[in-house]
Structure formats: structure tokens, C-alpha cells
C-alpha atoms as a PDB file:
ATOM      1  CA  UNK A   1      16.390   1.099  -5.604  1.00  0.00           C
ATOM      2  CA  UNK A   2      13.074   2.403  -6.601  1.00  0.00           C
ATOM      3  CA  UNK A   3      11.191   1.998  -2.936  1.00  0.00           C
ATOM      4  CA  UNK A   4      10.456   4.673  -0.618  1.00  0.00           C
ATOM      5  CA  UNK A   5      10.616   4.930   2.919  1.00  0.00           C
ATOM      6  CA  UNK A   6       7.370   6.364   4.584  1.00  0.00           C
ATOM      7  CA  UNK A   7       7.284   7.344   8.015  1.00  0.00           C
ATOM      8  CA  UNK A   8       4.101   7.853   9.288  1.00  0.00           C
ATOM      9  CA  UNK A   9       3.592  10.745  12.523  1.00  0.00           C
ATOM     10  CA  UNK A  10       6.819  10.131  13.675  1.00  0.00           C
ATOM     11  CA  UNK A  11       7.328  11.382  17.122  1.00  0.00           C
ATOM     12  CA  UNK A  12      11.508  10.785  17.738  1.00  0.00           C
ATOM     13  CA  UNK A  13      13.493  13.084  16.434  1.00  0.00           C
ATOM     14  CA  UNK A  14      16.632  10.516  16.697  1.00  0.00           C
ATOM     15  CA  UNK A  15      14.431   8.310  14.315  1.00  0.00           C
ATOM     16  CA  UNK A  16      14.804  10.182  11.887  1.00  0.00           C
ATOM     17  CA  UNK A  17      18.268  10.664  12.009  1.00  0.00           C
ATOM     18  CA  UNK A  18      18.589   7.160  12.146  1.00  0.00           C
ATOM     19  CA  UNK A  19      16.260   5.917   9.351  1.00  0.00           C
ATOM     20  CA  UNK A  20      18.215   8.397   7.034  1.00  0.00           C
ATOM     21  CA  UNK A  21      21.629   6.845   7.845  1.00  0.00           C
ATOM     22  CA  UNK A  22      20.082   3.537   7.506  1.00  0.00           C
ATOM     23  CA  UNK A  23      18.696   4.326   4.040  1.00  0.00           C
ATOM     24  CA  UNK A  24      22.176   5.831   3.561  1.00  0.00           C
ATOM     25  CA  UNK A  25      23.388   2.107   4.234  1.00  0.00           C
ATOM     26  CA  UNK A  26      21.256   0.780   1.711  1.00  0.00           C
ATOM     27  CA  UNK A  27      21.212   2.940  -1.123  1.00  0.00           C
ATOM     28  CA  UNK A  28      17.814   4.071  -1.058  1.00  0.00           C
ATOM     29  CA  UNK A  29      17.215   8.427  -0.956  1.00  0.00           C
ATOM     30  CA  UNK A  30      13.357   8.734  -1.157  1.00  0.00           C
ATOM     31  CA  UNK A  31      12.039   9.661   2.475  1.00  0.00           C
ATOM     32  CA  UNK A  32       8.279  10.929   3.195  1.00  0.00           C
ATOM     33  CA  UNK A  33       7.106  12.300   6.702  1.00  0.00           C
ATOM     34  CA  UNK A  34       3.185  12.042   7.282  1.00  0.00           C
ATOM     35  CA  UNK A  35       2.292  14.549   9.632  1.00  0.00           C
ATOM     36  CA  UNK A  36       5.683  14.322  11.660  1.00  0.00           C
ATOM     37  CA  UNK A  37       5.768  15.354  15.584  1.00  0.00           C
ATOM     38  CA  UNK A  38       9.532  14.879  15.264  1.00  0.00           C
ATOM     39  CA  UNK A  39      11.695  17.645  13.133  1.00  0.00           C
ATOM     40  CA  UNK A  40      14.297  16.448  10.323  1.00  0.00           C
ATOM     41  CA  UNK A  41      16.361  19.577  11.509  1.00  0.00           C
ATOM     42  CA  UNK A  42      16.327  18.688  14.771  1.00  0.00           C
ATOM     43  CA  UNK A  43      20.133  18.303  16.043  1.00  0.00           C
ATOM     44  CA  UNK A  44      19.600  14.875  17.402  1.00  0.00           C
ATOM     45  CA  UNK A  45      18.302  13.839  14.148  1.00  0.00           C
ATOM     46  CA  UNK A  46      21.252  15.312  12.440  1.00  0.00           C
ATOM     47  CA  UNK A  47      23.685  14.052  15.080  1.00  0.00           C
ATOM     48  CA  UNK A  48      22.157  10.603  14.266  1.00  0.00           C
ATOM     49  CA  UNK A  49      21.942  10.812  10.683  1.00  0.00           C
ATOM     50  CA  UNK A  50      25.658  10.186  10.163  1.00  0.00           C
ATOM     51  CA  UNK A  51      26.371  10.184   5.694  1.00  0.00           C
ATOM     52  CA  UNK A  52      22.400  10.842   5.687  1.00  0.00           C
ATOM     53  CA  UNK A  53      21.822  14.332   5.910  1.00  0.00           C
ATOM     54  CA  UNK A  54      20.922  15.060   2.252  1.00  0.00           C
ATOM     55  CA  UNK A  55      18.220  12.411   2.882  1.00  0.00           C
ATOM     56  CA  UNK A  56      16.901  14.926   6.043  1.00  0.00           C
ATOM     57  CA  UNK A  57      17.649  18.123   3.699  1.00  0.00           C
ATOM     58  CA  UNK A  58      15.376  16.409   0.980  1.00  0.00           C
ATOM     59  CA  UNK A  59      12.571  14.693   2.840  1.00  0.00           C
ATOM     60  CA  UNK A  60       9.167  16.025   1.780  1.00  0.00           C
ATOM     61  CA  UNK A  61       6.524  16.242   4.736  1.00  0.00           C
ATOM     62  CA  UNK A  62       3.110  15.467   3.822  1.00  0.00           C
ATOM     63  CA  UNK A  63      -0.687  15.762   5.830  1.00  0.00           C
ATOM     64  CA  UNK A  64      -1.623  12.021   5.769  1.00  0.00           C
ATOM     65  CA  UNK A  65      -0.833   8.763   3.714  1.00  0.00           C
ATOM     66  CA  UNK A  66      -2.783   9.173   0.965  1.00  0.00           C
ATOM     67  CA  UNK A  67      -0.286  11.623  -1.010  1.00  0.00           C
ATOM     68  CA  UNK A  68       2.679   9.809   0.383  1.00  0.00           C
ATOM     69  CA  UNK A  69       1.838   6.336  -1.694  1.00  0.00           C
ATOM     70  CA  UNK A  70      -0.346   8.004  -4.451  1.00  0.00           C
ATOM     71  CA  UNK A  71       2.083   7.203  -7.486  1.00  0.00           C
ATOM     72  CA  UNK A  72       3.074   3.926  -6.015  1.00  0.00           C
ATOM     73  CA  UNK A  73       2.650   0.523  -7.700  1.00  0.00           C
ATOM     74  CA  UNK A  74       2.894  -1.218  -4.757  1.00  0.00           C
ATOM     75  CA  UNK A  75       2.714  -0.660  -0.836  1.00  0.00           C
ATOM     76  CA  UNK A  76       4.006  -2.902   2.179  1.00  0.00           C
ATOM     77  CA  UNK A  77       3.191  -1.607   5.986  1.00  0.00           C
ATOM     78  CA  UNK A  78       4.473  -2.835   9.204  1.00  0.00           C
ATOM     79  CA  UNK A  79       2.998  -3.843  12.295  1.00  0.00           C
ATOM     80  CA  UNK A  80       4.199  -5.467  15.507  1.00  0.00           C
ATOM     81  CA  UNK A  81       0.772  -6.702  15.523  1.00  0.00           C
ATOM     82  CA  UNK A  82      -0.888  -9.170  13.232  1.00  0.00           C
ATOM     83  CA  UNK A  83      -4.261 -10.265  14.208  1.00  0.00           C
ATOM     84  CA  UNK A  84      -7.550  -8.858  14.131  1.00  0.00           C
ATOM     85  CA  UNK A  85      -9.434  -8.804  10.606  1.00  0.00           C
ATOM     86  CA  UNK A  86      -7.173  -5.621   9.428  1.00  0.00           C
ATOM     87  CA  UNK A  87      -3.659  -7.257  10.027  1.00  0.00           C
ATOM     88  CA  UNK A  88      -4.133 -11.401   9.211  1.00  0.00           C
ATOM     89  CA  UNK A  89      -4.609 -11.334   5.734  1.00  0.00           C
ATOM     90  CA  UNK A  90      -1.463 -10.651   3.323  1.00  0.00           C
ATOM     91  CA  UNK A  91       0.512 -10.569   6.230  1.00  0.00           C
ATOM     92  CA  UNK A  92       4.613 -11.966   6.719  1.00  0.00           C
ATOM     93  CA  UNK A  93       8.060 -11.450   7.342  1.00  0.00           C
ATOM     94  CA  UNK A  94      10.184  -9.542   5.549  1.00  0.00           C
ATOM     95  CA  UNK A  95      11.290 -11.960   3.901  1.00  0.00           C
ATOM     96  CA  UNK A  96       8.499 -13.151   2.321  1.00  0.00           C
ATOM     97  CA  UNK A  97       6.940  -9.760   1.824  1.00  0.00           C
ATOM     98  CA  UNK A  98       9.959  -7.772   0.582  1.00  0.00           C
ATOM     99  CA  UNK A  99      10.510  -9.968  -2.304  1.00  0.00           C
ATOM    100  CA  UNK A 100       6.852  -8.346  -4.033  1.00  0.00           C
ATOM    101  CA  UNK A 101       8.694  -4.563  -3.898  1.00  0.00           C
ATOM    102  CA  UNK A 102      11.352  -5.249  -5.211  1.00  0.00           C
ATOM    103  CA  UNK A 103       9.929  -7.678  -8.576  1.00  0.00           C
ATOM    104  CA  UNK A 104       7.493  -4.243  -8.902  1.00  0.00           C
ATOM    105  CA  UNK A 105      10.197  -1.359  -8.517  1.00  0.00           C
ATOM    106  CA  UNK A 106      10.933  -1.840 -12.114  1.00  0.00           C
ATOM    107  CA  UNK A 107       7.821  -0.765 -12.774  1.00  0.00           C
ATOM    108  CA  UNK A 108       7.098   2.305 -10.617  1.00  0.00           C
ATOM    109  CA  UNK A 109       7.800   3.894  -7.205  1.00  0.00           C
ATOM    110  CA  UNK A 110       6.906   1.311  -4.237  1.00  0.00           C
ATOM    111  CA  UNK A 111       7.033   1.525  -0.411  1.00  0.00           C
ATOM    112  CA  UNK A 112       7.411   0.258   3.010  1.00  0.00           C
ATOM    113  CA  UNK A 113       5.374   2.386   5.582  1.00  0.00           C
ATOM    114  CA  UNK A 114       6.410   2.504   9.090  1.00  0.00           C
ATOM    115  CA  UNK A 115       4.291   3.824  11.577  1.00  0.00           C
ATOM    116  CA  UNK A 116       4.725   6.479  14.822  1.00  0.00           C
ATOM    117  CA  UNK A 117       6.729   4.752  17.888  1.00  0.00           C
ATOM    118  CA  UNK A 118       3.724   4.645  20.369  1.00  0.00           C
ATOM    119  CA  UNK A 119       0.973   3.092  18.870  1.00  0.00           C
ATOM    120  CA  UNK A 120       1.927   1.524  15.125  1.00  0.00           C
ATOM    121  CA  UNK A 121      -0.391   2.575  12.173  1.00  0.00           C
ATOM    122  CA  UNK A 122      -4.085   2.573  12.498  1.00  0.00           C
ATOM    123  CA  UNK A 123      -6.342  -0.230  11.125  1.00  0.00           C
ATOM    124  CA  UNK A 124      -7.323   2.464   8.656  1.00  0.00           C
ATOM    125  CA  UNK A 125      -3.613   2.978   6.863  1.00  0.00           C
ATOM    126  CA  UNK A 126      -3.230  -0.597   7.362  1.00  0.00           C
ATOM    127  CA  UNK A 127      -6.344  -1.161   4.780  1.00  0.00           C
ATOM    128  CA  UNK A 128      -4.529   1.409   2.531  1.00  0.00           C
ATOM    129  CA  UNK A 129      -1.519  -1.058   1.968  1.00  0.00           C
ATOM    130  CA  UNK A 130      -1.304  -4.252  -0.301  1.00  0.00           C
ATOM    131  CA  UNK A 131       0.867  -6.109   1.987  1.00  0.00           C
ATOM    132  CA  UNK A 132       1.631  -6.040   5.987  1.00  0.00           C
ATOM    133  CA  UNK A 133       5.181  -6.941   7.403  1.00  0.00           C
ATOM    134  CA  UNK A 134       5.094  -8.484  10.871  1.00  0.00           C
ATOM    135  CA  UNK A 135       9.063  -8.777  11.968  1.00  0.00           C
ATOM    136  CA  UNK A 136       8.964 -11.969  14.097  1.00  0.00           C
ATOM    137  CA  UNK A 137      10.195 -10.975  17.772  1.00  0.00           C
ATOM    138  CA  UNK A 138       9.372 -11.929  20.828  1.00  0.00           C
ATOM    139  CA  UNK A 139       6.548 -12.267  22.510  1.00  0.00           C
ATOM    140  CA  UNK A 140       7.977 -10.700  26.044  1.00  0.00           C
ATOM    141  CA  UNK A 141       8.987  -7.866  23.740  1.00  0.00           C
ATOM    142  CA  UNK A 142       7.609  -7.659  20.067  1.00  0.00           C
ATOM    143  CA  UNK A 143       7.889  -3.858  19.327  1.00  0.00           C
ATOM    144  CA  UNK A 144      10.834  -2.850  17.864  1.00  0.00           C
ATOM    145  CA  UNK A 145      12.606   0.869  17.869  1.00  0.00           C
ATOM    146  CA  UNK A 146      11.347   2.557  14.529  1.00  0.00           C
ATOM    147  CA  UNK A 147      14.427   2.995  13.026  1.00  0.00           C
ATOM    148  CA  UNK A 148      15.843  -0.906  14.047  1.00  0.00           C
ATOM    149  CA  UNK A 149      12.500  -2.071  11.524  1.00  0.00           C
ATOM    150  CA  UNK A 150      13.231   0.501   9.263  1.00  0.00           C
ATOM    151  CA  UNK A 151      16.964  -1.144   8.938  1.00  0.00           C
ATOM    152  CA  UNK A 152      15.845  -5.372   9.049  1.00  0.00           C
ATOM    153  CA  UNK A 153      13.142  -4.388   6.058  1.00  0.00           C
ATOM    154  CA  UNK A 154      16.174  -2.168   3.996  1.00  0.00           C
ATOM    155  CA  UNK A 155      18.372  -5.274   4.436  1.00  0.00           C
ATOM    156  CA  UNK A 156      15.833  -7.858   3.412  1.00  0.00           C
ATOM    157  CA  UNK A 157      15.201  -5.544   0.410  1.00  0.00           C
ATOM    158  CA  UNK A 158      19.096  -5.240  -0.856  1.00  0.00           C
ATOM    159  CA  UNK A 159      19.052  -9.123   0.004  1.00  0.00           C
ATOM    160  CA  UNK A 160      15.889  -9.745  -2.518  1.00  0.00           C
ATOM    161  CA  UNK A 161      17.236  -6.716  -5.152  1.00  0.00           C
ATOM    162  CA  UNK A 162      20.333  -9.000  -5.451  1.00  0.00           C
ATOM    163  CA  UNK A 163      18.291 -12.335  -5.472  1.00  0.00           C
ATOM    164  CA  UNK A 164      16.081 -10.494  -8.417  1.00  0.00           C
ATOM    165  CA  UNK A 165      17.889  -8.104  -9.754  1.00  0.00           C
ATOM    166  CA  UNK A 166      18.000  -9.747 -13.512  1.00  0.00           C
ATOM    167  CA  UNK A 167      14.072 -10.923 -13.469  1.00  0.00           C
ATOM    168  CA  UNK A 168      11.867  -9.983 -16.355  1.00  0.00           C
ATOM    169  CA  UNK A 169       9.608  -7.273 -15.419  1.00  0.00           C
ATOM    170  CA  UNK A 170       5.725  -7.933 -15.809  1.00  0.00           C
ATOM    171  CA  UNK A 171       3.529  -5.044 -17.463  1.00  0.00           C
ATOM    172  CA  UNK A 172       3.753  -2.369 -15.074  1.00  0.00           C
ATOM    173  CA  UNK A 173       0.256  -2.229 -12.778  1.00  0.00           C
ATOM    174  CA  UNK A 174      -1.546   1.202 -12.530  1.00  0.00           C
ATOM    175  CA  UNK A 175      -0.731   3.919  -9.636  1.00  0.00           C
ATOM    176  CA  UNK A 176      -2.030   3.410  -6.241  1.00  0.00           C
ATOM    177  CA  UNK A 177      -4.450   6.724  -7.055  1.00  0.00           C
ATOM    178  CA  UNK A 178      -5.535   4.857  -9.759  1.00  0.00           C
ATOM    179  CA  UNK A 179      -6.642   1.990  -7.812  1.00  0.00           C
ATOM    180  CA  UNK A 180      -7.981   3.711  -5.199  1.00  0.00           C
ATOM    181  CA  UNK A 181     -10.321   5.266  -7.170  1.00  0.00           C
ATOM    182  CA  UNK A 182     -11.188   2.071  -8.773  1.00  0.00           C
ATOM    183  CA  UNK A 183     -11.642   0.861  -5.169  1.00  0.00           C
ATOM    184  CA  UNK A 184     -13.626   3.635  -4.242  1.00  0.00           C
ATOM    185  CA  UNK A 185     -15.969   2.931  -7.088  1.00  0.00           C
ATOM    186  CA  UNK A 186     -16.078  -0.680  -6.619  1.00  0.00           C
ATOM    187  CA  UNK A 187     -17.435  -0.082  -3.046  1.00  0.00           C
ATOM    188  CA  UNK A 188     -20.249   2.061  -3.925  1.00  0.00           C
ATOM    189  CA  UNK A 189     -21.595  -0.693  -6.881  1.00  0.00           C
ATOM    190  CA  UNK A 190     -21.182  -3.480  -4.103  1.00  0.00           C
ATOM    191  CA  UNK A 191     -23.062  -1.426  -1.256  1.00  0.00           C
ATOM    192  CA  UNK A 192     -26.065  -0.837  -3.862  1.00  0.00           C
ATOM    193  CA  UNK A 193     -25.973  -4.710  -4.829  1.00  0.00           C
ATOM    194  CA  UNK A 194     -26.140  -6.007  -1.447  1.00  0.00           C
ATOM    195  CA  UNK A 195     -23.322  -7.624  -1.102  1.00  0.00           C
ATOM    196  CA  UNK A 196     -21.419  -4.882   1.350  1.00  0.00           C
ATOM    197  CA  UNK A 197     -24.230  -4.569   3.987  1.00  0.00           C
ATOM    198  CA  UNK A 198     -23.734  -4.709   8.361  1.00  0.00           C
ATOM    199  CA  UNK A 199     -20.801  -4.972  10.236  1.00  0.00           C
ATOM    200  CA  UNK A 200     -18.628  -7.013   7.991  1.00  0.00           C
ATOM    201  CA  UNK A 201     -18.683  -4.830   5.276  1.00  0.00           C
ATOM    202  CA  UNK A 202     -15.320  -3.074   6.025  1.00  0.00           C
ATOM    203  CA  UNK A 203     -13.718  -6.629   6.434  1.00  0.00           C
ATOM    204  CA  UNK A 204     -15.106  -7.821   2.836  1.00  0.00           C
ATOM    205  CA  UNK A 205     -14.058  -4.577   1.573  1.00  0.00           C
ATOM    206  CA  UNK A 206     -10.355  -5.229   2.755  1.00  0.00           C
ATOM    207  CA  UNK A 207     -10.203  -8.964   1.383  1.00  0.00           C
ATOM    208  CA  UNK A 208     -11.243  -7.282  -1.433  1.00  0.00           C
ATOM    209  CA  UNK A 209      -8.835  -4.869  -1.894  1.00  0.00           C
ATOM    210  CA  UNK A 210      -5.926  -6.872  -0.891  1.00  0.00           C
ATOM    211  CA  UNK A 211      -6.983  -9.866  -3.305  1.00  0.00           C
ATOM    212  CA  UNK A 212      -6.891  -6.860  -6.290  1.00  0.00           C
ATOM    213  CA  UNK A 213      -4.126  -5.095  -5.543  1.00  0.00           C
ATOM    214  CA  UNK A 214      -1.859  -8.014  -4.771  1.00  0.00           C
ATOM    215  CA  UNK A 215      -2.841  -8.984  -8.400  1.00  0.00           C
ATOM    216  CA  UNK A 216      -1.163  -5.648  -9.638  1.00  0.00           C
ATOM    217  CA  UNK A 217      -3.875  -4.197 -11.818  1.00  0.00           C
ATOM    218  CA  UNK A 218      -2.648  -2.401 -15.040  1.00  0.00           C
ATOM    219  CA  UNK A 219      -4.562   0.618 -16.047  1.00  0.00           C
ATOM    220  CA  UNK A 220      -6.155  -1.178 -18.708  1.00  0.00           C
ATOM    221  CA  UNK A 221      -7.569  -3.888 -15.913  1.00  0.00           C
ATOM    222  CA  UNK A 222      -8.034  -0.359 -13.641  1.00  0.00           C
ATOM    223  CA  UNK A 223     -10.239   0.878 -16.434  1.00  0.00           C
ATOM    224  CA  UNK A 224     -12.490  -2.468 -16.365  1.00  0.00           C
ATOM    225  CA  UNK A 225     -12.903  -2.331 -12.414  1.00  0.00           C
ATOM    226  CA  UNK A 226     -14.233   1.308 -13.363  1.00  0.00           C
ATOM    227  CA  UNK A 227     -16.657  -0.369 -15.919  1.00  0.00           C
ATOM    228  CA  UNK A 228     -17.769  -3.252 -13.849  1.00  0.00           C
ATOM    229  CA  UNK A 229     -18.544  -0.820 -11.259  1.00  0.00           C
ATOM    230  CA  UNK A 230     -20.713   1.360 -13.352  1.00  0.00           C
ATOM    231  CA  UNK A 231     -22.544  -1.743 -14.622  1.00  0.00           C
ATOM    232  CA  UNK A 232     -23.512  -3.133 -11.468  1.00  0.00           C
ATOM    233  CA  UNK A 233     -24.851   0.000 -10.469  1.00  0.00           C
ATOM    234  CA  UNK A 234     -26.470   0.171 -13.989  1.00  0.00           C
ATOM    235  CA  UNK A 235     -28.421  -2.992 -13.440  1.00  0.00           C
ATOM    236  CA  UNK A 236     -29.316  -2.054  -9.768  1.00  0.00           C
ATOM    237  CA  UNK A 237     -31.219   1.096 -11.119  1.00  0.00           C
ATOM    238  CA  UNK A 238     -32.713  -0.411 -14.573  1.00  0.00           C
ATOM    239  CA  UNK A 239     -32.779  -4.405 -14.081  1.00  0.00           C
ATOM    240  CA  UNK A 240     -32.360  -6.710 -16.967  1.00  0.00           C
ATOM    241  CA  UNK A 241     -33.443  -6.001 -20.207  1.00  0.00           C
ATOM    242  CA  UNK A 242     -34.558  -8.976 -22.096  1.00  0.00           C
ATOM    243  CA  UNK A 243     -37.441  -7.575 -23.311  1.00  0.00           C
ATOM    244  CA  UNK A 244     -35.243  -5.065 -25.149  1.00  0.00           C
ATOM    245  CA  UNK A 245     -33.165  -7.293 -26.672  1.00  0.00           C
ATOM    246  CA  UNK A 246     -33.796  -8.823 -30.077  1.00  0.00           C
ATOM    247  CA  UNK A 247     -35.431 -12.916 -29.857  1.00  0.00           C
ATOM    248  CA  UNK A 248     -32.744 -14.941 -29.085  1.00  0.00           C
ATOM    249  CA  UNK A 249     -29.847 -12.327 -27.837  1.00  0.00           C
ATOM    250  CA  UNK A 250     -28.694 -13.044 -24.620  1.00  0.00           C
ATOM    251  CA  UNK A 251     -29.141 -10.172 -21.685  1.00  0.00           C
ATOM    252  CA  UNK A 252     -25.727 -10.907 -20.133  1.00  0.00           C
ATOM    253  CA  UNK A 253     -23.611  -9.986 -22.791  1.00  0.00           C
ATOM    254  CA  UNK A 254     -25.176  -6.939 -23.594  1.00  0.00           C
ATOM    255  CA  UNK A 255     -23.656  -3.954 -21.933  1.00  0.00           C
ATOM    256  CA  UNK A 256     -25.879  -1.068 -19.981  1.00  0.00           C
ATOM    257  CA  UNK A 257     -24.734   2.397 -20.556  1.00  0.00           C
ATOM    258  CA  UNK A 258     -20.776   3.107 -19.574  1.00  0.00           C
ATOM    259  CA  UNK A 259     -20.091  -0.863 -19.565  1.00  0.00           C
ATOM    260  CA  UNK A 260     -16.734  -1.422 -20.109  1.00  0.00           C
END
């Protein structure tokens, strides 16, 4: 199955060893540390990893998330936590969630992103993801071990990969990189427009985001986020120009400079 496992400061070294027998379980190879506390050659991990150790030997380790999900087409975090404005929207079970990976791994690399046993992944890398898991538990006790999520997410995805296995694959959407940058972009032509301003520009920003990237932008549609971007900011700097345009033309279908 084309879906990675991304483990995000990990701090057990057992984890690992357990995630990798886990992944072991469910046919999946593709492991990523982010910033790891814990060591894949640790001998608890290996004791742990039992049928997984090529998965340890072949892990890459890498500084934060960014590089981790950059060629991914689609990204799905967990969190024992779901409210706040960072964790309520796009947020469900597994089963609900999982189903999205696998109808994109056709198309590219995705991934579920786990994050480090104490604390769970920061608001921040939970803005970076398209989709949030929340494993219902409960309430007396809703965190579970890292490697216990990492194994009810890998089962609801062999459950769905069976379930969609023979489905039609969509045009494949454009790398997470990709987006970001269209993202990144985006943000700048809505701060100079006004409409990102105050303390609940972050939150708009993240509706935003998860409203685009749950679409699954192709690079084509990528390519005319980058143009609408460069337009607004266009018409923030030079204004309309009807009194450029020949009698009768209409100003809003005439393109500034770098339109798309």
C-alpha cells in the first residue's frame, strides 16, 4: 500500500519496534522519523520489532515534518484531542478518515502522522495535514500507546484498501510541496486584501487550507491558485483599470500581469 507511516519526535524506543512490526502486519514498509528522541537501533526497538527489522534498517530520519510529507498527495494526523479551532474541522475516526488515503494512494505517496507519546503533535503540524484522526476512547482514558494507534489506523486502512481496492482513480492531485507553496502564496494575496487581518487570521487560514486540500488540487488547479494569488495582489497595488480598457470591455475579465 502506497501510505507512509510518519512518526513525529518519538521518544520510546519500544515504539518503534512496535510500529515496524505492526506495519510488518499490514504490508506497508515506508517509515519516517521527525526529529526522533528514541533510536531505531535501540535493542528494545529491535527486540520489539519482531519480522520488522528491515523496516528499522530502512527508516529515514528527518529534521521536521515538512520533508517527511513533501511528495505526498494526501496527509491524515492523529490526535487524542479534537477541539479547539486547529483540531474540529476535518476531523473523524478512522474509519471515516482512512477511506480518503487509500482512494488517493493510487495516485501518489500518502500518510498518517503520529505524534511523540507525551504531548501529541502541535497545533502547528496539525494545520500541515488535510485530515485529523481522533480514535474514539474514553474519556477516563483517551490517549492511546503510540504504537496501539499506529496499529487501529493500519487495520482500518487494509479494511478500506479491500473495500476500494478496484475504484477508478481520479486525476492524480499535485504534491503536498506543491500546495504548500500555493498556500503560502495564497496567504500573502489574502493578508494584502484584507481579508486575513487580527487574531482569526490563522483560523481562516486553516479552513482554508483544509477546504483546498481536501478537494485534491491537480497541478493544473495548483498553477491557478498561483495565478489567483498574483492577481489579487496585482489589483491591490494597481486597482481596476477601466479606463484602460477599450468602451464597452469589461474590467473583470481582463487579466493584470501574471494572471493565470
Amino acid at each position: 500500500m502506497n501510505c507512509r507511516v510518519v512518526l513525529v519526535r518519538p521518544q520510546v524506543a519500544a515504539n518503534l519496534g512496535a510500529t515496524a512490526r505492526v506495519m510488518r502486519n499490514f504490508g506497508l514498509t515506508d517509515l519516517v522519523l521527525v526529529a526522533p528522541a528514541a533510536d531505531p537501533t535501540d535493542v528494545e526497538a529491535r527486540r520489539l520489532s519482531t519480522h520488522g527489522e528491515a523496516i528499522l534498517d530502512q527508516c529515514r530520519i528527518v529534521p521536521d515534518l515538512a520533508p517527511a510529507v513533501a511528495d505526498c498527495v494526501l496527509v491524515a494526523a492523529t490526535s487524542a484531542r479534537s477541539g479547539g479551532l486547529f483540531r474540529r474541522q476535518s476531523c473523524g475516526p478512522p474509519q471515516e478518515i482512512i477511506p480518503h488515503l487509500v482512494e488517493r494512494m493510487a495516485q501518489g505517496p500518502t500518510a498518517l502522522v503520529f505524534g511523540p507519546e507525551p504531548t501529541g503533535l502541535l497545533n502547528a503540524e496539525i494545520s500541515r495535514c488535510h485530515y485529523l484522526i481522533h480514535i474514539p476512547t474514553d474519556e477516563g482514558a483517551p490517549a492511546l500507546n503510540l504504537a496501539q494507534a499506529v496499529a487501529v489506523c493500519l487495520y482500518e486502512l487494509r479494511i478500506a484498501d479491500c473495500g476500494l481496492r478496484n475504484v477508478t482513480p481520479s486525476a492524480a492531485p499535485a504534491p503536498f510541496a506543491d500546495q504548500e507553496r500555493a498556500f503560502e502564496q495564497l496567504r500573502v494575496a489574502l493578508e494584502e486584501i484584507h481579508f486575513l487581518y487580527g487574531d482569526k487570521a490563522d483560523s481562516l487560514m486553516h479552513a482554508i487550507r483544509h477546504l483546498l486540500g481536501r478537494a485534491g488540487p491537480t497541478p493544473m488547479e495548483v498553477e491557478m491558485l498561483h495565478g489567483l494569488a498574483r492577481q489579487l495582489r496585482w489589483f491591490v497595488r494597481h486597482g481596476p483599470r477601466a479606463a484602460e480598457l477599450p468602451s464597452g470591455a469589461d474590467p473583470s475579465l481582463e487579466p493584470g500581469p501574471g494572471g493565470a
